[in-house]
C-alpha atoms as a PDB file:
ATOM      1  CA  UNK A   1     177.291 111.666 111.696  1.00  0.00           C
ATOM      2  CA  UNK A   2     175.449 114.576 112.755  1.00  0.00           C
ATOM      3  CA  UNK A   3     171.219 113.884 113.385  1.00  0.00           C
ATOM      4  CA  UNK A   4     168.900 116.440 112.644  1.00  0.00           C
ATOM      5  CA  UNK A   5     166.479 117.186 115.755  1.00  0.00           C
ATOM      6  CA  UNK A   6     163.678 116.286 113.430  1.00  0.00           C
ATOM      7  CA  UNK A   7     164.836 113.267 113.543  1.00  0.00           C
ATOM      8  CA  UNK A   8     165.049 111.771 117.100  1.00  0.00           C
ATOM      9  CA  UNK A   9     161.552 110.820 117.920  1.00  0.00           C
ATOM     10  CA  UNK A  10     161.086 108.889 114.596  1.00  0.00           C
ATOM     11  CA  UNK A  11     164.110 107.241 114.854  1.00  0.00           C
ATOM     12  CA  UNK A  12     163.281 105.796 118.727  1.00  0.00           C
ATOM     13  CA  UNK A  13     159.766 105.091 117.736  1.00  0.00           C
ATOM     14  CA  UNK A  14     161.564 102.837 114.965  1.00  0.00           C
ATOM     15  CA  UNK A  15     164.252 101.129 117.161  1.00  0.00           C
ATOM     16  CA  UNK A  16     160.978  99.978 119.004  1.00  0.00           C
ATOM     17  CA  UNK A  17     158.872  99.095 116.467  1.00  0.00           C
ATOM     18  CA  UNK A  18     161.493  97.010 114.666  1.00  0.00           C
ATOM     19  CA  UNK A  19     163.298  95.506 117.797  1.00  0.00           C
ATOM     20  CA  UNK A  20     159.397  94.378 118.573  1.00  0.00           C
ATOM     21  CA  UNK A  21     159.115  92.884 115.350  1.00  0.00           C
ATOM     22  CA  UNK A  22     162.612  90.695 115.240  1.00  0.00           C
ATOM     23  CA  UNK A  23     162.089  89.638 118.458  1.00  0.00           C
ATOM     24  CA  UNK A  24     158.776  88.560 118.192  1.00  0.00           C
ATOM     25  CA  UNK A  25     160.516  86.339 114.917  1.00  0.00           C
ATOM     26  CA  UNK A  26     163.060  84.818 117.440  1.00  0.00           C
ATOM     27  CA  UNK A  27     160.279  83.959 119.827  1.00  0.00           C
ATOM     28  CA  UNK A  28     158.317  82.261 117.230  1.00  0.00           C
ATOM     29  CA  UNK A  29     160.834  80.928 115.018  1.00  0.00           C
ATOM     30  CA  UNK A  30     163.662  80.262 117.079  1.00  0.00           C
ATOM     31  CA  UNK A  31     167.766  80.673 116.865  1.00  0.00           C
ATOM     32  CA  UNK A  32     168.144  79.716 113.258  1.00  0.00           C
ATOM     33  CA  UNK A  33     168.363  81.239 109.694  1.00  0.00           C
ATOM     34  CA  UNK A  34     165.141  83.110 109.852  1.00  0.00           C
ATOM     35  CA  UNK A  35     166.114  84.997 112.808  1.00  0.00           C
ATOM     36  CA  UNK A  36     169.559  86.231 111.542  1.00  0.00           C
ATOM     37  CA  UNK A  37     167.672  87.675 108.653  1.00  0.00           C
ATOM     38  CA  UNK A  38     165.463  89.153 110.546  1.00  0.00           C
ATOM     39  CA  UNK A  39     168.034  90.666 112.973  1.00  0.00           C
ATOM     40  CA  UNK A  40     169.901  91.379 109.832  1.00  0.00           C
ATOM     41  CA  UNK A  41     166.843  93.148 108.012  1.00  0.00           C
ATOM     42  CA  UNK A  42     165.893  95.062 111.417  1.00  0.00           C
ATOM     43  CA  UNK A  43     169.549  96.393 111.607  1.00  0.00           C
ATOM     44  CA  UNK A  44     169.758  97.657 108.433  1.00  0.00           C
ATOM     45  CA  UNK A  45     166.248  99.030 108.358  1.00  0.00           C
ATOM     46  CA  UNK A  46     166.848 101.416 111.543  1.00  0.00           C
ATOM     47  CA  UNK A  47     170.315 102.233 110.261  1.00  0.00           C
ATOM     48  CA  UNK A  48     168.614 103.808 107.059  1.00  0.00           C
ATOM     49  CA  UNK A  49     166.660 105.744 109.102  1.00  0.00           C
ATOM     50  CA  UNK A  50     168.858 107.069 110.950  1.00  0.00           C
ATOM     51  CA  UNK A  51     170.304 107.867 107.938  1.00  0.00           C
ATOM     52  CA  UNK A  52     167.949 109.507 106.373  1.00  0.00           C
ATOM     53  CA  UNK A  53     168.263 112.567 108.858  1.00  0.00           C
ATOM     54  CA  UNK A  54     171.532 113.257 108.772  1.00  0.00           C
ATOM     55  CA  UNK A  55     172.538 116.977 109.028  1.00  0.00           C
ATOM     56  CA  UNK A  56     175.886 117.011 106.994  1.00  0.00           C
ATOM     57  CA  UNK A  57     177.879 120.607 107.801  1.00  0.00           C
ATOM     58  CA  UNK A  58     178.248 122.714 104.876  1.00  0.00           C
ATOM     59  CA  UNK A  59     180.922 124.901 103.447  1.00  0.00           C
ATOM     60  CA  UNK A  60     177.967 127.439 102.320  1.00  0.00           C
ATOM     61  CA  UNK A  61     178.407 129.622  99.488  1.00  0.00           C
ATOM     62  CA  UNK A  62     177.436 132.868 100.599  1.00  0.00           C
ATOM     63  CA  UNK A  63     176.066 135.857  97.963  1.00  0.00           C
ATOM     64  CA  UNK A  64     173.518 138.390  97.947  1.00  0.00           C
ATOM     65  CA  UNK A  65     173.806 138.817  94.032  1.00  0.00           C
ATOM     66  CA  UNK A  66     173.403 134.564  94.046  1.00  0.00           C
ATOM     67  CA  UNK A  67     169.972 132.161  94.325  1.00  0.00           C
ATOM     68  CA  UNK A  68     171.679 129.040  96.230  1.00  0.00           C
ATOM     69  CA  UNK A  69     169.816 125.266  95.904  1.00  0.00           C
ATOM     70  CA  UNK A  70     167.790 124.989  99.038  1.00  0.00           C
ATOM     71  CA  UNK A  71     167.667 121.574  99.174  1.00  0.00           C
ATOM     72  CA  UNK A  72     169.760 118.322  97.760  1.00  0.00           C
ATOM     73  CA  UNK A  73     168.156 116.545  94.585  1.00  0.00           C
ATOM     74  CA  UNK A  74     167.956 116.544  90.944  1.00  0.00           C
ATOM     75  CA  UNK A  75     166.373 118.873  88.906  1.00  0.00           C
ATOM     76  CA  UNK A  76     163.190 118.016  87.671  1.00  0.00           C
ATOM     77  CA  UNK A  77     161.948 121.527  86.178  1.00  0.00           C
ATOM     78  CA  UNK A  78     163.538 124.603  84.493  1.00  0.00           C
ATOM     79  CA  UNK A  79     161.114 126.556  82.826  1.00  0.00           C
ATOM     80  CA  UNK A  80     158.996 130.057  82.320  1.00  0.00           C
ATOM     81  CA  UNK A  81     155.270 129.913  84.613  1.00  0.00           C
ATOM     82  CA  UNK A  82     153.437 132.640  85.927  1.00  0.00           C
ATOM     83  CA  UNK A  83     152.954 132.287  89.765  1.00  0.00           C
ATOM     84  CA  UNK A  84     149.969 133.013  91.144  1.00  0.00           C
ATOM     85  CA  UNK A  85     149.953 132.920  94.958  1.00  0.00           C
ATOM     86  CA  UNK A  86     152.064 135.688  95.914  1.00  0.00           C
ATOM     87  CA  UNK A  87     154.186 136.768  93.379  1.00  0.00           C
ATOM     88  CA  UNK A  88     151.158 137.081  90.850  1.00  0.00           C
ATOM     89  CA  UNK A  89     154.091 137.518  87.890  1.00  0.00           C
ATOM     90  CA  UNK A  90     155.808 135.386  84.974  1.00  0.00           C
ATOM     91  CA  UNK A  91     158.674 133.745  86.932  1.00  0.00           C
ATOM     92  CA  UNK A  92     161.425 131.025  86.067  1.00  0.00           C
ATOM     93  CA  UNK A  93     160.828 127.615  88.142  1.00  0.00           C
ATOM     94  CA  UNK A  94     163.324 125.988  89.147  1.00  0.00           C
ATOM     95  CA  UNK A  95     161.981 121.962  90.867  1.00  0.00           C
ATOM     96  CA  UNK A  96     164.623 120.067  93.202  1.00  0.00           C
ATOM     97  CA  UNK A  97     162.940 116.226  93.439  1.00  0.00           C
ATOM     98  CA  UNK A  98     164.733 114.946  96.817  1.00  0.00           C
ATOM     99  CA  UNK A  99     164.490 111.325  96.753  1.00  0.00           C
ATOM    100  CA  UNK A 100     164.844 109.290 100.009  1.00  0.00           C
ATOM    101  CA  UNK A 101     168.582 108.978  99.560  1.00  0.00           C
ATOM    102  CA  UNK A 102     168.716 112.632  99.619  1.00  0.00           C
ATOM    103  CA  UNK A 103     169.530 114.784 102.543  1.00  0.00           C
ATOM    104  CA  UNK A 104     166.524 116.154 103.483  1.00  0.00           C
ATOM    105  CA  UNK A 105     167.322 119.577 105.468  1.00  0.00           C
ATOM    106  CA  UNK A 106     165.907 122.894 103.664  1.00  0.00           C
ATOM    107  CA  UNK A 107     167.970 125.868 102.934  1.00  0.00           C
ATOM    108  CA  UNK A 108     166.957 129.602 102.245  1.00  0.00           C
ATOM    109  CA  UNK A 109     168.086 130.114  98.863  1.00  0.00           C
ATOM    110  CA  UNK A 110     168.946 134.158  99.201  1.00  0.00           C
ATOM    111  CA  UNK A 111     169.056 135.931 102.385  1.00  0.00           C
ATOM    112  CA  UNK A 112     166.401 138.778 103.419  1.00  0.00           C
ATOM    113  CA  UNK A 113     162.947 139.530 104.816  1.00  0.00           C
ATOM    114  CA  UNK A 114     160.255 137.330 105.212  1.00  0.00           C
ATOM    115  CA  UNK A 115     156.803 138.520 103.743  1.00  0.00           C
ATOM    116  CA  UNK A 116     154.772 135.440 103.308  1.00  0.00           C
ATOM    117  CA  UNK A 117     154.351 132.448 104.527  1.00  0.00           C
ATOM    118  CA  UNK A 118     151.366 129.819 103.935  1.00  0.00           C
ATOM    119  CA  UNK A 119     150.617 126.260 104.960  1.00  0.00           C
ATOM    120  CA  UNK A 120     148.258 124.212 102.661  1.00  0.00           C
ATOM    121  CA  UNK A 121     146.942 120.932 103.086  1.00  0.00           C
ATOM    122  CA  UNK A 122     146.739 118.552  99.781  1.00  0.00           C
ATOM    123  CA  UNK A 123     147.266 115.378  98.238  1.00  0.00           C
ATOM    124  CA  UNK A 124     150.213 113.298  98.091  1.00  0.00           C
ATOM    125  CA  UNK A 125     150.993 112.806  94.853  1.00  0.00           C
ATOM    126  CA  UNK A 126     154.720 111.838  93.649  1.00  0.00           C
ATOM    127  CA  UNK A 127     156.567 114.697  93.942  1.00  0.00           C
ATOM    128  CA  UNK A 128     158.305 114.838  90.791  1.00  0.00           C
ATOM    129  CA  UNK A 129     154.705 115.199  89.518  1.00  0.00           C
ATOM    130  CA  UNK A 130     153.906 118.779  87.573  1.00  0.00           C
ATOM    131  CA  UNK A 131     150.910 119.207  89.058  1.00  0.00           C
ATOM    132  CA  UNK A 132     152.886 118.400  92.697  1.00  0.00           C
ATOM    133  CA  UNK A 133     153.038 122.162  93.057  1.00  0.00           C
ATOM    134  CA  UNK A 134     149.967 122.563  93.419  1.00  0.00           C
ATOM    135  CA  UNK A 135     147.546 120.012  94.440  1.00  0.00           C
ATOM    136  CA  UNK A 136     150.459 118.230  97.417  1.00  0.00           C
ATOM    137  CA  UNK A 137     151.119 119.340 100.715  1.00  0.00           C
ATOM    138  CA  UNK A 138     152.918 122.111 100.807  1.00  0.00           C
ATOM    139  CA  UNK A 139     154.175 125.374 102.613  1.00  0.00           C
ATOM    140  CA  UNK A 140     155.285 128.592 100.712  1.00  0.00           C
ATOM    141  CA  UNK A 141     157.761 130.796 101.863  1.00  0.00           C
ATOM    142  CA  UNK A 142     158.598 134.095 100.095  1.00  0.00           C
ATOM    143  CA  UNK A 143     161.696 136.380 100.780  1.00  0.00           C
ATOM    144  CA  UNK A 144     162.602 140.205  99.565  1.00  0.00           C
ATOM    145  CA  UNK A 145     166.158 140.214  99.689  1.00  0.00           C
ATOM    146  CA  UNK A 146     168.083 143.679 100.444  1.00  0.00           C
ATOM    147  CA  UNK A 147     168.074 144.766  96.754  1.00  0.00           C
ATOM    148  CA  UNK A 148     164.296 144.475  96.736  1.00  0.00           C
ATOM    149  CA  UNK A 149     163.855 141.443  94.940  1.00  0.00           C
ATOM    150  CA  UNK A 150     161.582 138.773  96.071  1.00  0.00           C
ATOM    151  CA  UNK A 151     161.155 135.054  95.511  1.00  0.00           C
ATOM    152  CA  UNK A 152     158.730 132.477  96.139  1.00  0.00           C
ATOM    153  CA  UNK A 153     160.152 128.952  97.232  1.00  0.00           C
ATOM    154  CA  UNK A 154     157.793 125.637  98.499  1.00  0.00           C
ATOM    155  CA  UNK A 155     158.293 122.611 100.364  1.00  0.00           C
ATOM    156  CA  UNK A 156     156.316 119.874  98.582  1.00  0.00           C
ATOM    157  CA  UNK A 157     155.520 116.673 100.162  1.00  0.00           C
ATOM    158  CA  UNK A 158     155.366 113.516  98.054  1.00  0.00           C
ATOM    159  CA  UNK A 159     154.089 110.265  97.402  1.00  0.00           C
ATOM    160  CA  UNK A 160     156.056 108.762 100.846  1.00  0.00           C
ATOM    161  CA  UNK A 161     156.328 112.469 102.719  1.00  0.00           C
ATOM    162  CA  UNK A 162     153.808 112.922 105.060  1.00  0.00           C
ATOM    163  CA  UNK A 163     155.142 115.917 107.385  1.00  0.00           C
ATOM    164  CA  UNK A 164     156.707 119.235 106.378  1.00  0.00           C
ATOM    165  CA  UNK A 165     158.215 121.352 108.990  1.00  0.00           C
ATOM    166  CA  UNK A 166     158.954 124.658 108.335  1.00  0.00           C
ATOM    167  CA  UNK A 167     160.500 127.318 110.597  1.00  0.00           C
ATOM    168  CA  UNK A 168     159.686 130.265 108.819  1.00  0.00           C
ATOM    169  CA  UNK A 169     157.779 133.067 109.936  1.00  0.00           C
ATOM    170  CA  UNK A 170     156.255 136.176 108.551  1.00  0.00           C
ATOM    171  CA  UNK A 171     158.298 139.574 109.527  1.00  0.00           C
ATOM    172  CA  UNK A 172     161.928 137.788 110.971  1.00  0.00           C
ATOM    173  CA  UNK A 173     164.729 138.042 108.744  1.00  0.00           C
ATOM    174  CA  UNK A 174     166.307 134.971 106.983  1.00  0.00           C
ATOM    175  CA  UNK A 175     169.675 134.249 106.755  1.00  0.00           C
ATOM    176  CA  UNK A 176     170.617 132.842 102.980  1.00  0.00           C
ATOM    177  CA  UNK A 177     171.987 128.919 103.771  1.00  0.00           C
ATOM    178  CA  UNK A 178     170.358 128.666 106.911  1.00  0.00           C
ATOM    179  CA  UNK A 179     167.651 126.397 108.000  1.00  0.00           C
ATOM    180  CA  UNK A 180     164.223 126.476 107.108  1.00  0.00           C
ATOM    181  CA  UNK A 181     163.195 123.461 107.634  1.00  0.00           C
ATOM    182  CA  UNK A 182     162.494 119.368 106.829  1.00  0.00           C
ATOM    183  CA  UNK A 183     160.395 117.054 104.824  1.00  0.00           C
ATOM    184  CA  UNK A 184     160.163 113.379 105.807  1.00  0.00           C
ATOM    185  CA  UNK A 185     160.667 110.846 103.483  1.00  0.00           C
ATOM    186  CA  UNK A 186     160.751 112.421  99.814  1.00  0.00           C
ATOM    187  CA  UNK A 187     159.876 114.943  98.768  1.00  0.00           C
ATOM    188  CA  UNK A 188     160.478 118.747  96.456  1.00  0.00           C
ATOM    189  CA  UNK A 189     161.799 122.006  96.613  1.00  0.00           C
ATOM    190  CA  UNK A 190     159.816 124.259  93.979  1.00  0.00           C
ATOM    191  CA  UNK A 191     161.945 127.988  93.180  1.00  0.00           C
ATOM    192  CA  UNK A 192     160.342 131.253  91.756  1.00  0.00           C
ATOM    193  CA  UNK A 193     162.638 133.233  90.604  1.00  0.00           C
ATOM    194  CA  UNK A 194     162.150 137.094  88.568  1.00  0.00           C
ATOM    195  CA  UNK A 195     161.709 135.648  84.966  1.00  0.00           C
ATOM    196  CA  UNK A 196     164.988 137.856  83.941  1.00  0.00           C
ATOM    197  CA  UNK A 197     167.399 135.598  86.528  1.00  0.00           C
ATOM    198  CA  UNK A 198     170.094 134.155  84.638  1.00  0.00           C
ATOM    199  CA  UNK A 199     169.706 130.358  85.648  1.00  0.00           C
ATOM    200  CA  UNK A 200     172.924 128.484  85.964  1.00  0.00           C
ATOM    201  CA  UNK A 201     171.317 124.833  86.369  1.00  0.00           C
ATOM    202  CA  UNK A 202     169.267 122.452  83.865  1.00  0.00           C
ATOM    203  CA  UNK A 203     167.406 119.508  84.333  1.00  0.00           C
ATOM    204  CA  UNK A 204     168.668 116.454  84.997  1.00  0.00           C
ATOM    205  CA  UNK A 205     172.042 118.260  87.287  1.00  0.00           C
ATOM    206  CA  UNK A 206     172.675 117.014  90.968  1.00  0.00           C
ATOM    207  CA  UNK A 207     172.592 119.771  93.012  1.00  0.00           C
ATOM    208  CA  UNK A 208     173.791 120.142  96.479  1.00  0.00           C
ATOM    209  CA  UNK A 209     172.176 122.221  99.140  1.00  0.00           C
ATOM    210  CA  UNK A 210     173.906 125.362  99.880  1.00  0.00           C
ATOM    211  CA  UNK A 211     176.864 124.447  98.092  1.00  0.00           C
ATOM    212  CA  UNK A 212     175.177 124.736  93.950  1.00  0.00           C
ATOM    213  CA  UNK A 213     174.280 128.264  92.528  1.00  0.00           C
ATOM    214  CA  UNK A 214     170.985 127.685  90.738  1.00  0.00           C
ATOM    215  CA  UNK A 215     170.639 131.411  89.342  1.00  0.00           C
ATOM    216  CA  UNK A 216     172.270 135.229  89.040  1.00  0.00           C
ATOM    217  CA  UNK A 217     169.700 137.522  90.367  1.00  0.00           C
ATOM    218  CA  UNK A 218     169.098 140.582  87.770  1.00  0.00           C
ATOM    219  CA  UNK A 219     170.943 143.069  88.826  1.00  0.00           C
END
């Protein structure tokens, strides 16, 4: 199983912190019941970390004409909005709510230029939250792929999710279905596509990250 490099310092700090824990059990309670548990528990514990960043390889789906799920999830949101950061238009949202069994590895959704890109601190509300989108943690990244079009995608942190790292930077060129970036523990994907996209998805699907087409561009 392949580890994303997000992931290595978290999961030694948490080999340490939980070895430290079950042995300080076996000191105190000695070789017995309460011990295996506790050996038990601290085993499965850092295996679910580890776990958690993963970084499976991906048969991508490559197309320019094609908006690709950036992230792994369900869909919590399909529906008309006007954004108001950037894009400043009526748009079609389209929410991925990555839960902590989820990978948790971000995707650009279309290939192209990157024109924006903005951090902002917030709250840490659950992610599958409405409001999530705009009062949480978040980073937006906006792209203008080679036909002109642009979209507006966001990392959300959630309830648990407490870091978002994002690789993205204003002027370089992004590669549709390669990395952007990671959000610990939980967390959402929010998509803003041109309000005339013909989406392909509807809430409540299982996507998969660069292997489920969420929309047709207009052409």
């Amino acid at each position: 199983m392949q580890i994303h490099k997000e992931g290595y310092g978290i999961i030694l700090k948490a080999f340490l912190i939980i070895a430290a824990i079950v042995l300080l059990i076996c000191i105190l309670c000695g070789w017995g019941l309460v011990s295996q548990i506790a050996i038990a528990w601290g085993l499965l514990t850092w295996l679910f970390v580890i776990r958690f960043f993963r970084c499976p390889k991906r048969v991508a789906i490559i197309d320019e004409n094609l908006v690709i799920a950036p992230a792994d999830g369900k869909v919590v949101i399909v529906e008309k909005t006007v954004e108001n950061e950037y894009l400043k238009c009526e748009c079609m949202q389209v929410s991925i709510f990555m839960s902590i069994f989820n990978v948790h590895v971000n995707y650009y959704p279309v290939g192209g230029v990157i024109k924006y890109f903005k951090y902002h601190p917030g709250n840490y509300i659950i992610a599958n939250h409405p409001k999530a989108s705009e009062k949480n943690e978040r980073t937006s990244i906006a792209v203008e792929t080679r036909n002109g079009i642009r979209i507006l995608f966001r990392q959300i942190a959630g309830y648990i999710a407490r870091r978002i790292v994002c690789y993205a930077e204003e002027g370089e060129r992004a590669n549709q279905c390669s990395q952007v970036g990671f959000i610990k523990f939980g967390s959402r994907v929010d998509l803003f596509l041109p309000a005339d996209s013909q989406i392909l998805v509807k809430t409540g699907d299982n996507v998969s990250a660069c292997q489920t087409v969420i929309a047709k561009l207009p052409e």
